[in-house]
Protein backbone atom coordinates (compact mmCIF):
# COMPACT_ATOMS: atom_id res chain seq x y z
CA UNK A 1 217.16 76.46 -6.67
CA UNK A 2 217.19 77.05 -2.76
CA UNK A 3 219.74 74.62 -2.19
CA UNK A 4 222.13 76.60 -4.81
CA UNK A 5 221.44 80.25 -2.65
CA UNK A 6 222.32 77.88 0.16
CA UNK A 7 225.55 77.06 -1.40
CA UNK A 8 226.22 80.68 -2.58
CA UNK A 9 225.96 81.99 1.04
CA UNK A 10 228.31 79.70 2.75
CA UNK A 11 230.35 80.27 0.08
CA UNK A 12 230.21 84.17 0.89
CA UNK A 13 230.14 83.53 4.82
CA UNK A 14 233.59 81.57 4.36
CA UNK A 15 235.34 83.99 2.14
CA UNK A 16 233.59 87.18 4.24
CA UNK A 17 235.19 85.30 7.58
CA UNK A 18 238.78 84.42 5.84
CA UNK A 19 238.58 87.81 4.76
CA UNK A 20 237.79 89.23 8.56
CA UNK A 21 240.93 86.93 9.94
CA UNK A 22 243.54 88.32 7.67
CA UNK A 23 242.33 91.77 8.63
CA UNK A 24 242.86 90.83 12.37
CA UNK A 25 246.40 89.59 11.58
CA UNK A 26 247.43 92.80 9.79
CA UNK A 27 246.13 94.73 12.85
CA UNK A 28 247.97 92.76 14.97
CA UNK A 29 250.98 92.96 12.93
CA UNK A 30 250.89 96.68 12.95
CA UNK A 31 250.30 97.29 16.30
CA UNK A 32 253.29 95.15 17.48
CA UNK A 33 254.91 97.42 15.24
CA UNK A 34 254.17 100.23 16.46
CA UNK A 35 254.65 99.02 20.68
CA UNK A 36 258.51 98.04 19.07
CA UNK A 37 258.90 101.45 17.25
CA UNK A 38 257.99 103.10 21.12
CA UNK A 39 260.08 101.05 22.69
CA UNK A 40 263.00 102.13 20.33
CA UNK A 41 261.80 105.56 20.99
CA UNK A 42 262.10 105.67 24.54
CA UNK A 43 265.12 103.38 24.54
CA UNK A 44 266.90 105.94 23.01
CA UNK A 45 264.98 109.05 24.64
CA UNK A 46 266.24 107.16 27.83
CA UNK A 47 269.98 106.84 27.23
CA UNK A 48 270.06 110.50 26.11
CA UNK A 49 268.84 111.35 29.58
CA UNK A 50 271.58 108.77 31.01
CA UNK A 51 274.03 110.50 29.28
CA UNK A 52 272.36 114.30 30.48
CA UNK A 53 272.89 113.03 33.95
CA UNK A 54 276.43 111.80 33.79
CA UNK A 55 277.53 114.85 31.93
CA UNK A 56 275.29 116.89 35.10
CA UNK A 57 277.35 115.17 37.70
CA UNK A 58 280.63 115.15 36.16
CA UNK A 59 279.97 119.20 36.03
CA UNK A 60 279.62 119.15 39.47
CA UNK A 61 282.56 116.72 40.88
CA UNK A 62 284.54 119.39 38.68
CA UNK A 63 282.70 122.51 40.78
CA UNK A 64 283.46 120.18 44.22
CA UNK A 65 286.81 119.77 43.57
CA UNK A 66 286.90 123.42 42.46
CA UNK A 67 285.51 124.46 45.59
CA UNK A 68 286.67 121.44 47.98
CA UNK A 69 283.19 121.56 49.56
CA UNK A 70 282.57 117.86 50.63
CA UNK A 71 278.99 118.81 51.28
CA UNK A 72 278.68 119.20 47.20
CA UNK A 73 279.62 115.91 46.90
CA UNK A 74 277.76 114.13 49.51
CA UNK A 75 274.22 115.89 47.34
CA UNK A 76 275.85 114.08 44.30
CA UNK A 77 276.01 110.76 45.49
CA UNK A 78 271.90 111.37 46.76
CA UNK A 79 271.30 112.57 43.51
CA UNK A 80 272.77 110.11 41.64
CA UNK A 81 271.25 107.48 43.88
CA UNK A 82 267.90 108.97 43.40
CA UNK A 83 268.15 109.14 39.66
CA UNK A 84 269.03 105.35 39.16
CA UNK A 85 266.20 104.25 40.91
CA UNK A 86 263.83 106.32 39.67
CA UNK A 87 261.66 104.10 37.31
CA UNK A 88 260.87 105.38 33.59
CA UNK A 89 257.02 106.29 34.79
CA UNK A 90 259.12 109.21 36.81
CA UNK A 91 261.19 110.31 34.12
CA UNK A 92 258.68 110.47 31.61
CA UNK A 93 256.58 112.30 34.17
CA UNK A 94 260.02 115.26 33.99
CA UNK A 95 260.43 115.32 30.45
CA UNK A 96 256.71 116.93 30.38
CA UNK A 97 257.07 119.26 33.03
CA UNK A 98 259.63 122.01 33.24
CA UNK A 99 263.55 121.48 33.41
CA UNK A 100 264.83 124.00 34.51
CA UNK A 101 266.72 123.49 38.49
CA UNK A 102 268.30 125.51 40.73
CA UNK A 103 270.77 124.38 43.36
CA UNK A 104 271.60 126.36 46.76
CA UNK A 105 275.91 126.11 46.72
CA UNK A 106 277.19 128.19 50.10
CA UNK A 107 274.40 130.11 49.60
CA UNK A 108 274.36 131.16 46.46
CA UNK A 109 271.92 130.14 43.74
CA UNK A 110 273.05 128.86 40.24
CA UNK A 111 270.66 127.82 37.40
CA UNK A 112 270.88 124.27 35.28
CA UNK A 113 270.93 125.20 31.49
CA UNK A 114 267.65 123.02 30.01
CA UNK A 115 267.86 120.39 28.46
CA UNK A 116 267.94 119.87 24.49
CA UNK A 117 264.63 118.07 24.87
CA UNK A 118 262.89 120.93 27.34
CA UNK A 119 263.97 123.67 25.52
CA UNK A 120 262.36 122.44 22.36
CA UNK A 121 259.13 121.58 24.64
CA UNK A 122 259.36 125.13 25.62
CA UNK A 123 259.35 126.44 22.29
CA UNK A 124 256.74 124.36 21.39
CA UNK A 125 254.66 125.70 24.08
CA UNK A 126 255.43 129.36 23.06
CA UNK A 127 253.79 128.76 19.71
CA UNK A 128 257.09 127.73 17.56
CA UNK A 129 257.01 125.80 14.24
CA UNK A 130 259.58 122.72 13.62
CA UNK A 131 261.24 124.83 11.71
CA UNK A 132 261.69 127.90 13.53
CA UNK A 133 262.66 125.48 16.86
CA UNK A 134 265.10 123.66 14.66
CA UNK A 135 266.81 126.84 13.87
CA UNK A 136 266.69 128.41 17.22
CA UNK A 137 268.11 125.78 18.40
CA UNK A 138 270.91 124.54 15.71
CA UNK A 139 269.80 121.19 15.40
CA UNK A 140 267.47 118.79 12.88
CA UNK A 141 264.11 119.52 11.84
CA UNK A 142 263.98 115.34 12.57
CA UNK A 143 265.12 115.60 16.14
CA UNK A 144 262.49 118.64 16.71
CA UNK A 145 259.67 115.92 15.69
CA UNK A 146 261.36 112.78 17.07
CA UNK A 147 261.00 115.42 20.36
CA UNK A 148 257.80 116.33 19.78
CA UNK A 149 256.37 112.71 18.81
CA UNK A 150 257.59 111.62 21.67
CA UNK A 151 256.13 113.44 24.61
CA UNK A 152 253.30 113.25 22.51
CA UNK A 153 253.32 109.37 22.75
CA UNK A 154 253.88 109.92 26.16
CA UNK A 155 251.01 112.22 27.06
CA UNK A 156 248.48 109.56 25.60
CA UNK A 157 249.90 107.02 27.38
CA UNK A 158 249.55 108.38 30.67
């Protein structure tokens, strides 16, 4: 009789342990799942700030060659030198604070429009539904959260 409890419980241990291991697996399944889905996320949060950046300097060769002030153009090259090397640590650390710039040209002092991304922060911070940010803004209820989720993502990883 004791020898056939015996047998029971290993036979329990082993299924309790198989059981256990395929658990691990799925975790480990989701999770890289999850680091790949971030990735994506910031892949693509990254090239829209590329593409932000090229647009921002192509606005202002056109107001240096409006203007034919070489000193313009000699801050764009620093600026665009500075923003390539900045590592993705540094940009996630602008997309959460806010966007808005100024720049001094002859003394006068003109304001950057924000970003898509900063104004819907902004919103956000003000206390704005998806909804109401999506129409303030004339754009997807999707891109609001894919916003959202990510400097969300970012906050807990920093």
């Amino acid at each position: 009789m004791t020898s056939l409890l015996l047998i029971i419980s290993f036979l329990i241990h082993i299924i309790i342990l198989i059981a256990i291991f395929q658990l691990v697996k799925q975790i480990q399944q989701v999770k890289q799942f999850k680091d790949k889905e971030t990735e994506t996320m910031m892949l693509q949060f990254l090239n829209e700030i590329k593409a932000e950046n090229k647009q921002l300097q192509e606005q202002l060769v056109r107001k240096q060659n409006q203007t034919g002030n070489d000193q313009l153009h000699n801050e764009l090259i620093k600026t665009s030198a500075t923003q390539q090397t900045k590592s993705d640590d540094e940009i996630s650390e602008l997309v959460g604070t806010d966007l808005q710039m100024t720049d001094l040209v002859e003394g006068k002092q003109e304001q950057m429009e924000l970003s898509m991304e900063g104004k819907v922060l902004q919103l956000n911070e003000e206390g704005y539904s998806i909804e109401e940010i999506a129409e303030k803004l004339t754009c997807g209820k999707t891109e609001v959260e894919l916003i959202l989720n990510l400097q969300q993502k970012l906050k807990l990883n920093t």
